[in-house]
N, C-alpha and C. Protein backbone atom coordinates (compact mmCIF):
# COMPACT_ATOMS: atom_id res chain seq x y z
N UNK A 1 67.96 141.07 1.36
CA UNK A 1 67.72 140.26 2.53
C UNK A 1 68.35 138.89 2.41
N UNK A 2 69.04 138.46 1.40
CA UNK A 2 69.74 137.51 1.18
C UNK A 2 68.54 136.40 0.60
N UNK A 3 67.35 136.89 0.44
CA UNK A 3 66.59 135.66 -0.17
C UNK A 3 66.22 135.85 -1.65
N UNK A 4 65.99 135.00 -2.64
CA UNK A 4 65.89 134.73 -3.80
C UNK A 4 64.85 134.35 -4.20
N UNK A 5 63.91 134.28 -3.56
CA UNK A 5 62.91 134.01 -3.86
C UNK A 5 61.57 134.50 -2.83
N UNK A 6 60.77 134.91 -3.51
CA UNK A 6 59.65 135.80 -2.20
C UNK A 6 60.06 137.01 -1.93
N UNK A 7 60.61 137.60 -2.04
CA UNK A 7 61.46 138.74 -1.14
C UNK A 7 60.69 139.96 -0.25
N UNK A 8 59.11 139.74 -1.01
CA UNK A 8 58.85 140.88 -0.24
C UNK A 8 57.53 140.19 0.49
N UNK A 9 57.22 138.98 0.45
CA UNK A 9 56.59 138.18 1.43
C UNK A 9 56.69 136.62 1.81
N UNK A 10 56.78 136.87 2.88
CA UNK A 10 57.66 135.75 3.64
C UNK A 10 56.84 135.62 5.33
N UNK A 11 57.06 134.42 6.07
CA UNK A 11 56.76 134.52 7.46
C UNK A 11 58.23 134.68 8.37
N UNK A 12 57.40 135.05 9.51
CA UNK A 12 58.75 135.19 10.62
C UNK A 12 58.01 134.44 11.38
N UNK A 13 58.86 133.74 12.15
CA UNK A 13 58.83 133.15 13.87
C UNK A 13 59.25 133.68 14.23
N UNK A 14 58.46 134.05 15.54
CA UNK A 14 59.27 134.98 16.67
C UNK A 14 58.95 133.59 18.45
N UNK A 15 60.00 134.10 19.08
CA UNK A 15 59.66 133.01 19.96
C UNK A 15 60.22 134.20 21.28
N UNK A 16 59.57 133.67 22.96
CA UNK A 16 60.37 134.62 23.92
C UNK A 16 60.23 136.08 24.08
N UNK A 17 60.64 136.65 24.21
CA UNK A 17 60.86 138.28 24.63
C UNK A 17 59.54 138.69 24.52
N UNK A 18 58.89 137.97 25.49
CA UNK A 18 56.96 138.59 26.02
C UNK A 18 56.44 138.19 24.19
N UNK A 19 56.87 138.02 23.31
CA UNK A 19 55.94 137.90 21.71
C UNK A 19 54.36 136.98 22.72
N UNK A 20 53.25 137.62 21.77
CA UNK A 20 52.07 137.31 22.22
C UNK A 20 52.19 136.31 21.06
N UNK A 21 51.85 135.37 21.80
CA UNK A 21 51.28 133.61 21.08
C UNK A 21 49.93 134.09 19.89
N UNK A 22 49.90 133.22 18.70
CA UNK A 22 49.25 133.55 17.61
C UNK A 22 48.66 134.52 17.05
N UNK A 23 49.90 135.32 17.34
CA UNK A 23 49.42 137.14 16.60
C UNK A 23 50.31 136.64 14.84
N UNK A 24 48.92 137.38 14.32
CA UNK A 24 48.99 137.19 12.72
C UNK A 24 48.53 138.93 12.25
N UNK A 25 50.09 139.11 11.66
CA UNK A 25 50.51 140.64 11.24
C UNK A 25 50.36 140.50 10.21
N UNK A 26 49.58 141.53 9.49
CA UNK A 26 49.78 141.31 7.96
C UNK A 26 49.17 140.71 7.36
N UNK A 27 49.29 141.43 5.80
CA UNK A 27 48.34 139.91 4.41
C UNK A 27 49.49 139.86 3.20
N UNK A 28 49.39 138.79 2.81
CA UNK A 28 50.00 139.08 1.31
C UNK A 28 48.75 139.04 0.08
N UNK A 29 49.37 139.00 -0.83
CA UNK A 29 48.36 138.77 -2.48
C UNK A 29 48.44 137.11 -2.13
N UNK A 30 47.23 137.18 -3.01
CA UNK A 30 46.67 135.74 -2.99
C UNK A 30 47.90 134.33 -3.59
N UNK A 31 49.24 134.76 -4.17
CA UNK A 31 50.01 134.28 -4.51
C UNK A 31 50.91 134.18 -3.48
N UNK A 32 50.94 134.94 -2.45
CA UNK A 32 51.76 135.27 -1.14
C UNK A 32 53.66 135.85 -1.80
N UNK A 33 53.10 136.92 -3.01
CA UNK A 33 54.33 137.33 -3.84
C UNK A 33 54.72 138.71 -2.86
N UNK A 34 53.61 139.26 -2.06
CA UNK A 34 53.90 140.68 -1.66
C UNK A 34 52.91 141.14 -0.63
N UNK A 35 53.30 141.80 0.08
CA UNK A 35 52.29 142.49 1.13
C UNK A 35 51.25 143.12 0.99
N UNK A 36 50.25 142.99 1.16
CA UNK A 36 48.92 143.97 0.71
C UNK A 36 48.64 145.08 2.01
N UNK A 37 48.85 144.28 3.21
CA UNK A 37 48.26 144.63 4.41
C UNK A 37 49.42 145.06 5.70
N UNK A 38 49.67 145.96 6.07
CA UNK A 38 50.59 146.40 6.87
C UNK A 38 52.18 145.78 6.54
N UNK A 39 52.60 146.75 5.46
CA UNK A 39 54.01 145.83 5.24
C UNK A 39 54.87 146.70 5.71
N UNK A 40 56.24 145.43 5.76
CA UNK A 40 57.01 145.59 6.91
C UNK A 40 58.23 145.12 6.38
N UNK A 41 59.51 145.54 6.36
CA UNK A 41 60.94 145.22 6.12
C UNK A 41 61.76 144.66 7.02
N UNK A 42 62.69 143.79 6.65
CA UNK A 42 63.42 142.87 7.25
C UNK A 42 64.06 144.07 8.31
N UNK A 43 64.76 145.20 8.05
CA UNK A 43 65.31 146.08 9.10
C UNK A 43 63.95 146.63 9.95
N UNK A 44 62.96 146.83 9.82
CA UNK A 44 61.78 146.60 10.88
C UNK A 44 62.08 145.90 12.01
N UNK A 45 62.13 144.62 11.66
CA UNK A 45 62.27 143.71 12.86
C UNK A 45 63.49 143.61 13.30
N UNK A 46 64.62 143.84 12.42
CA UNK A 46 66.01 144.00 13.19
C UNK A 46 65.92 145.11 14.43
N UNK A 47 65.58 146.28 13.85
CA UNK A 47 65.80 147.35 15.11
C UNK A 47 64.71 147.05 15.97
N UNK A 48 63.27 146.51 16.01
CA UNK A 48 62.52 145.56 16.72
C UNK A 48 63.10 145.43 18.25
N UNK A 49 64.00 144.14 17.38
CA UNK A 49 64.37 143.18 18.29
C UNK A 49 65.72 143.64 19.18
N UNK A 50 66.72 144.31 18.50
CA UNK A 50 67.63 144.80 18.80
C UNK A 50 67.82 146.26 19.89
């Protein structure tokens, strides 16, 4: 995903295209190193959005 750090938890902003205002997807570990709770890949949201 081109990142170096975090790689498998991270936030997104989404802004526009109807996105419902303060929807919170997901958990990470208490370190925020990885997804615990509905995880999801960067090509997820590519074909998403696309």
């Amino acid at each position: 995903t081109g990142r170096d750090h975090h790689p498998h938890g991270f936030t997104v902003w989404l802004a526009g295209a109807g996105v419902k205002r303060g929807t919170i997807h997901g958990r990470t570990d208490e370190l925020g190193f990885h997804a615990v709770e509905n995880p999801h890949y960067v090509t997820d949201l590519h074909a998403t959005v696309l």
